[in-house]
PDB file of N, CA and C in Angstrom:
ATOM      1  N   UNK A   1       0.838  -1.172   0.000  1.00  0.00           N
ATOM      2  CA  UNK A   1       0.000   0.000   0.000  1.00  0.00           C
ATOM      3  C   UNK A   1       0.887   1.241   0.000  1.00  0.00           C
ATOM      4  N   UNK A   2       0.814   2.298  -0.869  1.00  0.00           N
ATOM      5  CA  UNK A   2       1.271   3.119  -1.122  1.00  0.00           C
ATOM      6  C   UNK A   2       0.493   4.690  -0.235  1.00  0.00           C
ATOM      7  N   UNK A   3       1.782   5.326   0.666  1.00  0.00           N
ATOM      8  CA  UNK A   3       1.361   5.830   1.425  1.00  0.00           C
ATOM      9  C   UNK A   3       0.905   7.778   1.114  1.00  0.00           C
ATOM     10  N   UNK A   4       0.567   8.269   0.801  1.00  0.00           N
ATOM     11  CA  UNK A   4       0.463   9.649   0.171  1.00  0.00           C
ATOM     12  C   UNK A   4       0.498  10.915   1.318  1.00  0.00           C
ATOM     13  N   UNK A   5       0.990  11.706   0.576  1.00  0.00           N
ATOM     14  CA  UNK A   5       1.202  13.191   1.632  1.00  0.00           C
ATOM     15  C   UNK A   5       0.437  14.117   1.068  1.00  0.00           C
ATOM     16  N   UNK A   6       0.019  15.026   2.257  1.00  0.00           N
ATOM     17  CA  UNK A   6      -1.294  16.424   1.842  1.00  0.00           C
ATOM     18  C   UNK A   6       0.041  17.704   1.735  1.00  0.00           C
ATOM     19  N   UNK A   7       0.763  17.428   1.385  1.00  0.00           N
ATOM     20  CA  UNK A   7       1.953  18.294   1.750  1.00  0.00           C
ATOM     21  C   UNK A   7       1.828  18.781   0.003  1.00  0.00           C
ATOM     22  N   UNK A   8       2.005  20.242   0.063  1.00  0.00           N
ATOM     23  CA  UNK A   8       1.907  21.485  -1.121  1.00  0.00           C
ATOM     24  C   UNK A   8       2.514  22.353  -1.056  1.00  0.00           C
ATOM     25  N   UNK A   9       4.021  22.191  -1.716  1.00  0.00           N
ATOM     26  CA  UNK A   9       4.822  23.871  -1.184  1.00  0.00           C
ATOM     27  C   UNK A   9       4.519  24.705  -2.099  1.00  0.00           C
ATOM     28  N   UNK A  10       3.361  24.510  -2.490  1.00  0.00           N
ATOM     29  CA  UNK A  10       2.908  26.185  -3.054  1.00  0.00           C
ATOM     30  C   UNK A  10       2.399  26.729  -1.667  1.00  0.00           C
ATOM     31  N   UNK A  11       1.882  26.122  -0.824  1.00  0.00           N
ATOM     32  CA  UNK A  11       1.315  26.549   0.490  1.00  0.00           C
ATOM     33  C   UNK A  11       2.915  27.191   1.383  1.00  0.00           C
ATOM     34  N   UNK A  12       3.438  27.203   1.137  1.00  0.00           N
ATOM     35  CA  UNK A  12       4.710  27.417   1.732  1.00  0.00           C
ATOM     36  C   UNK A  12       5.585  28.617   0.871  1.00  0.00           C
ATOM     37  N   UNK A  13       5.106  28.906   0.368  1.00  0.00           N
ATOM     38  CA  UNK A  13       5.307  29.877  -0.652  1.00  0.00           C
ATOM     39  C   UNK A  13       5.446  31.421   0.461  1.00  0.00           C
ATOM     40  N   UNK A  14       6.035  32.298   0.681  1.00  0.00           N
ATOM     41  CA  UNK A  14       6.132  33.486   1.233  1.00  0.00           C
ATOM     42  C   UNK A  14       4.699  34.268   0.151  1.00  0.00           C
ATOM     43  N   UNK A  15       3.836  34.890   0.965  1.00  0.00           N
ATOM     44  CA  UNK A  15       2.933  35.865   1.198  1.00  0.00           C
ATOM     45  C   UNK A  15       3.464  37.309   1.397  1.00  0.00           C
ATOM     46  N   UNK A  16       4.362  38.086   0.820  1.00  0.00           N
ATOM     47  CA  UNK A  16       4.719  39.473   1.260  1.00  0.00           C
ATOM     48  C   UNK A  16       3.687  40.822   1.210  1.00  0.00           C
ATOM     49  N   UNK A  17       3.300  41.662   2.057  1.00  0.00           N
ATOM     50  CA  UNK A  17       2.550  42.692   2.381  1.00  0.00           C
ATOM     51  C   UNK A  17       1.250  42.166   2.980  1.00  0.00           C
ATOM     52  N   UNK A  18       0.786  43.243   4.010  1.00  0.00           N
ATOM     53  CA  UNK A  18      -0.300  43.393   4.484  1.00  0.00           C
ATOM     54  C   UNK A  18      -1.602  43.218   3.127  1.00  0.00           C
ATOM     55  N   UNK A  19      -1.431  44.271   2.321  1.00  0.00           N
ATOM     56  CA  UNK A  19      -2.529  44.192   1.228  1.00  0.00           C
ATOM     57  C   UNK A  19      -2.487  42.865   0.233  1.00  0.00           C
ATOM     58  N   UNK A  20      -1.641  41.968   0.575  1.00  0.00           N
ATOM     59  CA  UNK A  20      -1.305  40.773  -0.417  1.00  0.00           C
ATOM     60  C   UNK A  20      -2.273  39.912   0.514  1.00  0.00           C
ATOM     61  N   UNK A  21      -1.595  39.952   2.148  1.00  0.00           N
ATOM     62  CA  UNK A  21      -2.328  39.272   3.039  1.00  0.00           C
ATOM     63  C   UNK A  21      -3.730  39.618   3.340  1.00  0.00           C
ATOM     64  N   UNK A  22      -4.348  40.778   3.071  1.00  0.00           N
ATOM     65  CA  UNK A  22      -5.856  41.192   3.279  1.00  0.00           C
ATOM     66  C   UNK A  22      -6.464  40.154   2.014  1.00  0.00           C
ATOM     67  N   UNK A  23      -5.781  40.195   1.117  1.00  0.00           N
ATOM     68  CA  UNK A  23      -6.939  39.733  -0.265  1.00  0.00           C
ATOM     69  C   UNK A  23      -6.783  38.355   0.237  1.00  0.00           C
ATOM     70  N   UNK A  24      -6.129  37.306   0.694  1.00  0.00           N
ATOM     71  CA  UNK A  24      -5.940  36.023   1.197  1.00  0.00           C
ATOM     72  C   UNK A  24      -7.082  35.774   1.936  1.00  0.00           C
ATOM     73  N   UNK A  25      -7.286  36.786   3.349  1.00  0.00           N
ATOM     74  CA  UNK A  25      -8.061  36.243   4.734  1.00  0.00           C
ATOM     75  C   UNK A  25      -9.200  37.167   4.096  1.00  0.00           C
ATOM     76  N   UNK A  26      -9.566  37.887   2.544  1.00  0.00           N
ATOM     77  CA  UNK A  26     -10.624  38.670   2.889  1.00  0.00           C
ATOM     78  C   UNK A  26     -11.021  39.559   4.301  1.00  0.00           C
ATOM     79  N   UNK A  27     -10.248  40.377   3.984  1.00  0.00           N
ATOM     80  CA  UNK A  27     -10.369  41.319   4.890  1.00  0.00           C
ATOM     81  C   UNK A  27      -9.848  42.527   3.786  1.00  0.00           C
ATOM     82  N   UNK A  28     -10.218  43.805   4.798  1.00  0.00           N
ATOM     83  CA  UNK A  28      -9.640  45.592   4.110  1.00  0.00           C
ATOM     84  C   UNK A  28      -8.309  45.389   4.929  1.00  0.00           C
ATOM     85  N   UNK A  29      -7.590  45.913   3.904  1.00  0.00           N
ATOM     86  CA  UNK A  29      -6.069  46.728   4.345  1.00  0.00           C
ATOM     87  C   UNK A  29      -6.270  46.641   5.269  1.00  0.00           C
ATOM     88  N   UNK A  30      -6.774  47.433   6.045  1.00  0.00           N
ATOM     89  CA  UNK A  30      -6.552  48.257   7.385  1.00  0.00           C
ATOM     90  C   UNK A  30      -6.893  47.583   8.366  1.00  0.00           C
ATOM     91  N   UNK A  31      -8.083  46.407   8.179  1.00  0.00           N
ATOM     92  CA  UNK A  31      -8.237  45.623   9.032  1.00  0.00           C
ATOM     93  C   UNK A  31      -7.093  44.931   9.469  1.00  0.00           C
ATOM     94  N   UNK A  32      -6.474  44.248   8.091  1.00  0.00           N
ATOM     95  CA  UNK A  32      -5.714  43.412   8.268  1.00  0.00           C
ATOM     96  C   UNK A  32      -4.065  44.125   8.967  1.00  0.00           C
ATOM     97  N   UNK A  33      -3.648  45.172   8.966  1.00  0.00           N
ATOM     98  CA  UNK A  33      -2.663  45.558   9.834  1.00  0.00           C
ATOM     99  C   UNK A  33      -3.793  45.956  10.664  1.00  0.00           C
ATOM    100  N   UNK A  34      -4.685  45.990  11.363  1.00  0.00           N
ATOM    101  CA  UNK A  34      -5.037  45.984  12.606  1.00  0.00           C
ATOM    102  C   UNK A  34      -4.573  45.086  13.926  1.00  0.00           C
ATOM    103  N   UNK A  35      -4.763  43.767  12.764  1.00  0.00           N
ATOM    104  CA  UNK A  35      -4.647  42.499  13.386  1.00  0.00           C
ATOM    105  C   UNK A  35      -3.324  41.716  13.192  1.00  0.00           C
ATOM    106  N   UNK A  36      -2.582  42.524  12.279  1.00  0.00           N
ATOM    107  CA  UNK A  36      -1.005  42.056  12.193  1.00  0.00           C
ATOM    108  C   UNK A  36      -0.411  42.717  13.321  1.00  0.00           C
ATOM    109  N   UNK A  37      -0.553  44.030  13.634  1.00  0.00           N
ATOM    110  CA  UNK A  37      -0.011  44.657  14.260  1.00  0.00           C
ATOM    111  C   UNK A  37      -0.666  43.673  16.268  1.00  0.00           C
ATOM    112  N   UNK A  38      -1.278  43.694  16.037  1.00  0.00           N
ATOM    113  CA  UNK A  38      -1.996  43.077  17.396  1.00  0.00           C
ATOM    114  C   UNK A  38      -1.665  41.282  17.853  1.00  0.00           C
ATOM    115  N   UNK A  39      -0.752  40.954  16.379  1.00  0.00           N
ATOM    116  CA  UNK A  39      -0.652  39.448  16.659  1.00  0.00           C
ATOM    117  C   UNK A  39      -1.221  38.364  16.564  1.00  0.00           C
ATOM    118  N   UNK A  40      -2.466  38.819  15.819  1.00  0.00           N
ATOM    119  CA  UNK A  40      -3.901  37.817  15.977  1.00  0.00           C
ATOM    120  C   UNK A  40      -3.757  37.094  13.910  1.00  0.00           C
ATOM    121  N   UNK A  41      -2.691  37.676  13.502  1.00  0.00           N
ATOM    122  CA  UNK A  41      -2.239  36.835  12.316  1.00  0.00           C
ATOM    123  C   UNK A  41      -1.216  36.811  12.390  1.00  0.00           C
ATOM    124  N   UNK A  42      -0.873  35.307  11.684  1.00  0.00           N
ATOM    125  CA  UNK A  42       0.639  34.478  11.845  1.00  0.00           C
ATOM    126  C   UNK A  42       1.475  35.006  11.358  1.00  0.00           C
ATOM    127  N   UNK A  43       2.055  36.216  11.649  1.00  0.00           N
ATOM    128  CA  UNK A  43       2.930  36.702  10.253  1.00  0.00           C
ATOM    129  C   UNK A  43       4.264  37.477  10.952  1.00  0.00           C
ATOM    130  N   UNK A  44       5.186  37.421  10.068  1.00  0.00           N
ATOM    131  CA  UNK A  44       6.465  38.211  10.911  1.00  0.00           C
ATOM    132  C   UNK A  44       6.325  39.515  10.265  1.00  0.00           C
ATOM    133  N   UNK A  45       7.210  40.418  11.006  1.00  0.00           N
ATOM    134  CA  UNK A  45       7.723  41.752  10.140  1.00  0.00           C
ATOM    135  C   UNK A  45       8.797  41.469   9.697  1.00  0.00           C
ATOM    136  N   UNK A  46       9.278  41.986   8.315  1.00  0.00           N
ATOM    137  CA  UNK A  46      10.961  42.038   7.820  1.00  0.00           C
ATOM    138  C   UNK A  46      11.022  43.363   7.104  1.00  0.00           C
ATOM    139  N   UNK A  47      11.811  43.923   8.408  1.00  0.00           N
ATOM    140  CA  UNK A  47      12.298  45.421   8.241  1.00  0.00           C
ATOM    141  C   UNK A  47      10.185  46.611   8.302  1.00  0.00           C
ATOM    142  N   UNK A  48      10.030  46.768   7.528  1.00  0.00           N
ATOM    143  CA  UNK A  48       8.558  47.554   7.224  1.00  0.00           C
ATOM    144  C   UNK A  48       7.533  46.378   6.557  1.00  0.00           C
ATOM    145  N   UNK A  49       8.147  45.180   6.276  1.00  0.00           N
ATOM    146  CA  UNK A  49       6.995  44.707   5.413  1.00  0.00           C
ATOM    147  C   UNK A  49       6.108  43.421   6.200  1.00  0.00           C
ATOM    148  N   UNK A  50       5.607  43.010   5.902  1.00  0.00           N
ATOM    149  CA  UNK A  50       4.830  41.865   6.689  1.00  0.00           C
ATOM    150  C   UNK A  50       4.650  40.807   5.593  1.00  0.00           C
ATOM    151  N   UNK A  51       5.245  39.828   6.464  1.00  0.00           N
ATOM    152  CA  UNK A  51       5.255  38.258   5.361  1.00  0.00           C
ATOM    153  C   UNK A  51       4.590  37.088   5.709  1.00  0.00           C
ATOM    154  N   UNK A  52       4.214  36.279   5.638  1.00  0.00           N
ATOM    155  CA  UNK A  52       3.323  35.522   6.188  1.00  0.00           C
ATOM    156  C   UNK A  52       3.779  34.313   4.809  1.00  0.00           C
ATOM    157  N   UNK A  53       2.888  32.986   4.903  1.00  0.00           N
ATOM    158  CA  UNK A  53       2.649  31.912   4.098  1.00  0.00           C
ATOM    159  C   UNK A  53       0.530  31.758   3.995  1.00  0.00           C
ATOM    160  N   UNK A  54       0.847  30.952   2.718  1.00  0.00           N
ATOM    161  CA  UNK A  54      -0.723  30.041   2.723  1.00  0.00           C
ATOM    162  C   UNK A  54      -0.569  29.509   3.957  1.00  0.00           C
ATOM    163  N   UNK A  55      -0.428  28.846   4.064  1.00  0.00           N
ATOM    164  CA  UNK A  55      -0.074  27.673   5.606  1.00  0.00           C
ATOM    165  C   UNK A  55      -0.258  28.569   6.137  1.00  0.00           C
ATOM    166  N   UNK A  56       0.414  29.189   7.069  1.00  0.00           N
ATOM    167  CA  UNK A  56       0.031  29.825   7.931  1.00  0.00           C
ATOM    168  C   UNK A  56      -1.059  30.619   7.730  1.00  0.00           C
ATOM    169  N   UNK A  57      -1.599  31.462   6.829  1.00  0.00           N
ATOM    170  CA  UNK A  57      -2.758  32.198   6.839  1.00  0.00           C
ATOM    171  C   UNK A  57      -3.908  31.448   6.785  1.00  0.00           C
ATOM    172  N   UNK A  58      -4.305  30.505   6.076  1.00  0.00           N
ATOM    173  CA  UNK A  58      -5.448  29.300   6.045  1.00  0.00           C
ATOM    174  C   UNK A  58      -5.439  28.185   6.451  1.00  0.00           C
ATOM    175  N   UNK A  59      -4.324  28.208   7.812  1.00  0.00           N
ATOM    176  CA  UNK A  59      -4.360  26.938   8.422  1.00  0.00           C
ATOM    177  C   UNK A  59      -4.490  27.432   9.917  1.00  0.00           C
ATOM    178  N   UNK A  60      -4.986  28.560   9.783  1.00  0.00           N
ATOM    179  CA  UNK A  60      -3.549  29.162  11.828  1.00  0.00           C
ATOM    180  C   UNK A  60      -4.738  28.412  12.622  1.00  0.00           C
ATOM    181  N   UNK A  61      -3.747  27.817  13.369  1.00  0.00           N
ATOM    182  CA  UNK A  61      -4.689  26.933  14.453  1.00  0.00           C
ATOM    183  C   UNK A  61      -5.193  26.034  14.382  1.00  0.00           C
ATOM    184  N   UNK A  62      -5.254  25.533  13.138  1.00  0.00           N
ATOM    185  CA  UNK A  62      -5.902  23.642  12.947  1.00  0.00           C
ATOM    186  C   UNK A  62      -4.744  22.954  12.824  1.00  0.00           C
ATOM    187  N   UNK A  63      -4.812  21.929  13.204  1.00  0.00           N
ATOM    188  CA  UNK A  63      -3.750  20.775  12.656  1.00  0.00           C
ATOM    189  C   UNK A  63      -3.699  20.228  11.034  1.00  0.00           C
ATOM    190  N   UNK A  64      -2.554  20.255  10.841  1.00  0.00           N
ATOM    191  CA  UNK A  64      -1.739  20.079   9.226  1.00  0.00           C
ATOM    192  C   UNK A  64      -1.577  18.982   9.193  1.00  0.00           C
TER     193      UNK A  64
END
């Protein structure tokens, strides 16, 4: 029996900017650095910008 993986590194792919990440979670701009800035999305800062993944944005908190 041949065993298969849910594993997709397009999901692993870097997400760069807030407005890249709003159109992802459907949300406005502004919401979405509301909630970057507050921690409540998975995402780092590098330098001014905010980066995130698929994975992390449409997975945060369920098991993979």
């Amino acid at each position: 029996m041949r065993e298969t993986s849910n594993y997709d590194p397009d999901l692993d792919k870097p997400v760069w900017g807030a407005a890249n990440i709003a159109a992802i979670i459907n949300r406005s701009e502004r919401q979405t650095y509301y909630l970057l800035q507050r921690g409540l999305i998975d995402a780092d800062k590098v330098g001014v910008t905010w980066r995130s993944s698929l994975r992390r944005l449409l997975f945060d908190g369920e098991e993979r």
